[in-house]
C-alpha atoms as a PDB file:
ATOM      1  CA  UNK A   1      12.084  -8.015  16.161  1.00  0.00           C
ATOM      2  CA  UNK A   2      11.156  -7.498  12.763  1.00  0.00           C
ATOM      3  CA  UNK A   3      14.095  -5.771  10.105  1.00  0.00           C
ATOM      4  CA  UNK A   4      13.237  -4.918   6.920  1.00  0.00           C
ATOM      5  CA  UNK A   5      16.675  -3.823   5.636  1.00  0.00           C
ATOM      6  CA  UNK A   6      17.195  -5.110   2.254  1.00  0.00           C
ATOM      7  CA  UNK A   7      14.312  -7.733   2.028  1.00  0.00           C
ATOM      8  CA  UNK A   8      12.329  -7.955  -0.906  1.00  0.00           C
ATOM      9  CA  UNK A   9       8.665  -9.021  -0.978  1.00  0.00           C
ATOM     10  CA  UNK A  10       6.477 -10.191  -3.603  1.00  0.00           C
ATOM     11  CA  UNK A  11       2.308  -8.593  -3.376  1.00  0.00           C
ATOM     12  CA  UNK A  12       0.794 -11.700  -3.249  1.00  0.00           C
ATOM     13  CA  UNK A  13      -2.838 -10.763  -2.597  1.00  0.00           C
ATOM     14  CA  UNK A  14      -5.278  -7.613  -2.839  1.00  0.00           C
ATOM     15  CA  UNK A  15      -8.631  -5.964  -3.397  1.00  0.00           C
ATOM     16  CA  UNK A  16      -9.866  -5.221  -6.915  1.00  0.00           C
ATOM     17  CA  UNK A  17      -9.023  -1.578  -6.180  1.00  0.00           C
ATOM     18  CA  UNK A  18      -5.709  -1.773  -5.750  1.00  0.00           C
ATOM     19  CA  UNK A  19      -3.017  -1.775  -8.551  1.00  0.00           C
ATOM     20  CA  UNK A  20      -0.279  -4.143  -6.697  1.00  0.00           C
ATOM     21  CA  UNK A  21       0.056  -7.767  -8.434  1.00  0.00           C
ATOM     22  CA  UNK A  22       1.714 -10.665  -8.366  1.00  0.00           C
ATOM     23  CA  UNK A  23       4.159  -9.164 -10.642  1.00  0.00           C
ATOM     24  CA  UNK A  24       4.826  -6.116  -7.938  1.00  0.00           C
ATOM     25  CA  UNK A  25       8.067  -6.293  -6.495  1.00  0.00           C
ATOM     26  CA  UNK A  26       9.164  -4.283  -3.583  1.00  0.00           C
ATOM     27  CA  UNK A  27      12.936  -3.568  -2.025  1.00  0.00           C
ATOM     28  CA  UNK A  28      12.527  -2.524   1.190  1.00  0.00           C
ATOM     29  CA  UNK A  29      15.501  -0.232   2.800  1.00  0.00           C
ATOM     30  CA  UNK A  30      15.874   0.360   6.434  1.00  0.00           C
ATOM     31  CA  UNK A  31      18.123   2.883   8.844  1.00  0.00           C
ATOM     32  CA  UNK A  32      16.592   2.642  12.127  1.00  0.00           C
ATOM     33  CA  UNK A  33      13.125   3.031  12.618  1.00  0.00           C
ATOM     34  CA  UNK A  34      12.739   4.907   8.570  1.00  0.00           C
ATOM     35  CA  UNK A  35      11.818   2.417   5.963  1.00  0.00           C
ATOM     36  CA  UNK A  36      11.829   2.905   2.407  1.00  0.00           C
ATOM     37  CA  UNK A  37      11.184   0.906  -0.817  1.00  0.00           C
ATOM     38  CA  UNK A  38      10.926   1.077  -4.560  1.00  0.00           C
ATOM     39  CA  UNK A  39       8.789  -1.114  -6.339  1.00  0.00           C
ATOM     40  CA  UNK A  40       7.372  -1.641 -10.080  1.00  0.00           C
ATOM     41  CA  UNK A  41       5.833  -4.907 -11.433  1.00  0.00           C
ATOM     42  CA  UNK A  42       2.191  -5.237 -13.297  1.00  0.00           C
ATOM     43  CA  UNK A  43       0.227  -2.121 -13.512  1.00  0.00           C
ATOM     44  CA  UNK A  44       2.697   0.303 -11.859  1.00  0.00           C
ATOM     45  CA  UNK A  45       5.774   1.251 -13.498  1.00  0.00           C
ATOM     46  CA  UNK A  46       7.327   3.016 -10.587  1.00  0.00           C
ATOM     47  CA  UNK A  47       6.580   3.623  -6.839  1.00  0.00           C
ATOM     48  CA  UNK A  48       8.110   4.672  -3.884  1.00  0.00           C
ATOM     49  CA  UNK A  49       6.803   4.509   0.319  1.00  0.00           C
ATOM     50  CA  UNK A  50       8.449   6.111   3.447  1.00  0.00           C
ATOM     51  CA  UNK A  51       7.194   4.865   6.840  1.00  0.00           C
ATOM     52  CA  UNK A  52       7.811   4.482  10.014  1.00  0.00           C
ATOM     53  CA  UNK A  53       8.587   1.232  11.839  1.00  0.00           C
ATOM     54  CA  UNK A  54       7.279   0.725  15.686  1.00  0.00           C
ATOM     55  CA  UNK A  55       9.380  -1.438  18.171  1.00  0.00           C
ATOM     56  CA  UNK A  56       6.711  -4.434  17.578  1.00  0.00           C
ATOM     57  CA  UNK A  57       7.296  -3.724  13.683  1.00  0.00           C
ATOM     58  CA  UNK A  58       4.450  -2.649  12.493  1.00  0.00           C
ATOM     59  CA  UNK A  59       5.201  -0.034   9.665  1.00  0.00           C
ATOM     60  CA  UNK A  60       3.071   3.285   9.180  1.00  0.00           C
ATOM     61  CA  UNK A  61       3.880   4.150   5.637  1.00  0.00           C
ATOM     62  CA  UNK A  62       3.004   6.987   2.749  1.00  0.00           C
ATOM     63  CA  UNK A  63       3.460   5.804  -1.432  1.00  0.00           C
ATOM     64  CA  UNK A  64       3.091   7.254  -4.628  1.00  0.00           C
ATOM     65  CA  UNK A  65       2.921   5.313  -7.766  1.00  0.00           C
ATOM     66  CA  UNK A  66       2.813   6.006 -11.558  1.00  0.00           C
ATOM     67  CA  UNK A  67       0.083   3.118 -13.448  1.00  0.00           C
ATOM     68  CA  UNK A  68       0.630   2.183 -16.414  1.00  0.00           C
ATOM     69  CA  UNK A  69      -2.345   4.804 -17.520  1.00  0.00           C
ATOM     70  CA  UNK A  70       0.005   7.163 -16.626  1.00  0.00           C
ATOM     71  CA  UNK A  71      -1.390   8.417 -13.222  1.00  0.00           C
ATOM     72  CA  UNK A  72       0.222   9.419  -9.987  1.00  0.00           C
ATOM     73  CA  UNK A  73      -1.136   7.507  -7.564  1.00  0.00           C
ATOM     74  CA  UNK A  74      -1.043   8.647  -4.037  1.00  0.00           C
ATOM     75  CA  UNK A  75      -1.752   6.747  -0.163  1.00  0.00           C
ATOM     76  CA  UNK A  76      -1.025   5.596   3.132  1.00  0.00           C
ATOM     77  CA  UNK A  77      -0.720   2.097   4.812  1.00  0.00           C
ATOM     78  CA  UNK A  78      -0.546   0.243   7.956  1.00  0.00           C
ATOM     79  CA  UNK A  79       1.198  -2.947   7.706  1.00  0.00           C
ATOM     80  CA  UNK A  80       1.263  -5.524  10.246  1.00  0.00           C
ATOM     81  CA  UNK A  81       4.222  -8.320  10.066  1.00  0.00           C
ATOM     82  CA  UNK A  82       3.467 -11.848  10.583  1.00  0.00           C
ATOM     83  CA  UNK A  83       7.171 -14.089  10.746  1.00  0.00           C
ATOM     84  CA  UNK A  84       6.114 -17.525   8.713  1.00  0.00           C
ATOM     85  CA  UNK A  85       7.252 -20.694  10.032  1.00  0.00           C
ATOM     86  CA  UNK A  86       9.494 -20.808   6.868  1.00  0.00           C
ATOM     87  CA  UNK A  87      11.183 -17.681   8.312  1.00  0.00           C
ATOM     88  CA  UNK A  88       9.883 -15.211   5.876  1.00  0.00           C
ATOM     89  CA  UNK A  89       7.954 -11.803   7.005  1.00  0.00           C
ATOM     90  CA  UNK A  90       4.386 -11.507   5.328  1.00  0.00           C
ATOM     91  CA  UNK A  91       2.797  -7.927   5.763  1.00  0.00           C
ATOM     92  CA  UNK A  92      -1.028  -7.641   5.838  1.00  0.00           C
ATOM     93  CA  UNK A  93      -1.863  -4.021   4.751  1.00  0.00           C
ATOM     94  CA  UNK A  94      -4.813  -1.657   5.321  1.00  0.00           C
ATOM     95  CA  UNK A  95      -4.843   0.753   2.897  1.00  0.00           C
ATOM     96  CA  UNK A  96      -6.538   4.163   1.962  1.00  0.00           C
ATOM     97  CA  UNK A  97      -6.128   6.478  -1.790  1.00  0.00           C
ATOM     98  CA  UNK A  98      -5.401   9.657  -0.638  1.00  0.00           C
ATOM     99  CA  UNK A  99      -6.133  10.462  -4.968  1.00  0.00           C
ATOM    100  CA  UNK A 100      -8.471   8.933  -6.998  1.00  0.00           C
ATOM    101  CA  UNK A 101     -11.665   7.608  -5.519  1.00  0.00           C
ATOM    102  CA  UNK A 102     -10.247   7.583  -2.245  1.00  0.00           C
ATOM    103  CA  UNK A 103     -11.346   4.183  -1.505  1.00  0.00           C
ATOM    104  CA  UNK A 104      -9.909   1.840   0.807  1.00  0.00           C
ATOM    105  CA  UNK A 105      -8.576  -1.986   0.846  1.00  0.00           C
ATOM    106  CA  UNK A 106      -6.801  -4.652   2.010  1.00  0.00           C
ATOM    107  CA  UNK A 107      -3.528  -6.358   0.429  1.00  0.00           C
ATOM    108  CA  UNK A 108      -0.586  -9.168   1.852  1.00  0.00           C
ATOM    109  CA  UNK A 109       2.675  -8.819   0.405  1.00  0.00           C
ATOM    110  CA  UNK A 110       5.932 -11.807   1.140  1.00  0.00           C
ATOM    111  CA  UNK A 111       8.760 -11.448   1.466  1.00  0.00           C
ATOM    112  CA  UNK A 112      10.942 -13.820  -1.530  1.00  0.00           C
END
């Protein structure tokens, strides 16, 4: 069973559309099956998701974002957790912009 109250992960990889970085951190919140975070780091100076977490722990998830250009950035997610043999949850995420371009893309955040 995968929690994700209070973990924080660090975006470790992701397409050149994206705006999440190395320097992206993310503090996940949990109260049963609602997840939140905040996160900040690199090009986005403040973001926020809701989702939804399914028994198996896969989280279906909305975000906004402000860049660093100033823009509200605006999406949704499907992240699927993977539990390292080190313990740690790593999310791969398929993404879509619902603003902007409206492209799509792929990203894997860790948990620190």
């Amino acid at each position: 069973m995968f929690h994700y109250n209070d973990k924080k992960f660090k975006a470790v990889k992701n397409t050149s559309n994206g705006e999440t970085s190395e320097e992206t951190i993310f503090h996940y919140k949990q109260t049963k099956n609602i997840v939140t975070a905040t996160y900040s780091g690199g090009q986005i100076i403040e973001g926020h998701l809701i989702g939804l977490v399914s028994k198996d722990g896969e989280i279906n998830m909305r975000y906004h974002q402000v860049n660093t250009n100033g823009d509200l950035m605006t999406g949704v997610c499907k992240s699927i957790p993977e539990m390292g043999s080190n313990g740690k949850i790593r999310l791969h995420e398929e993404w879509q912009w619902t603003s902007g371009d409206k492209s799509k893309g792929k990203s894997i955040i860790e948990e620190l």
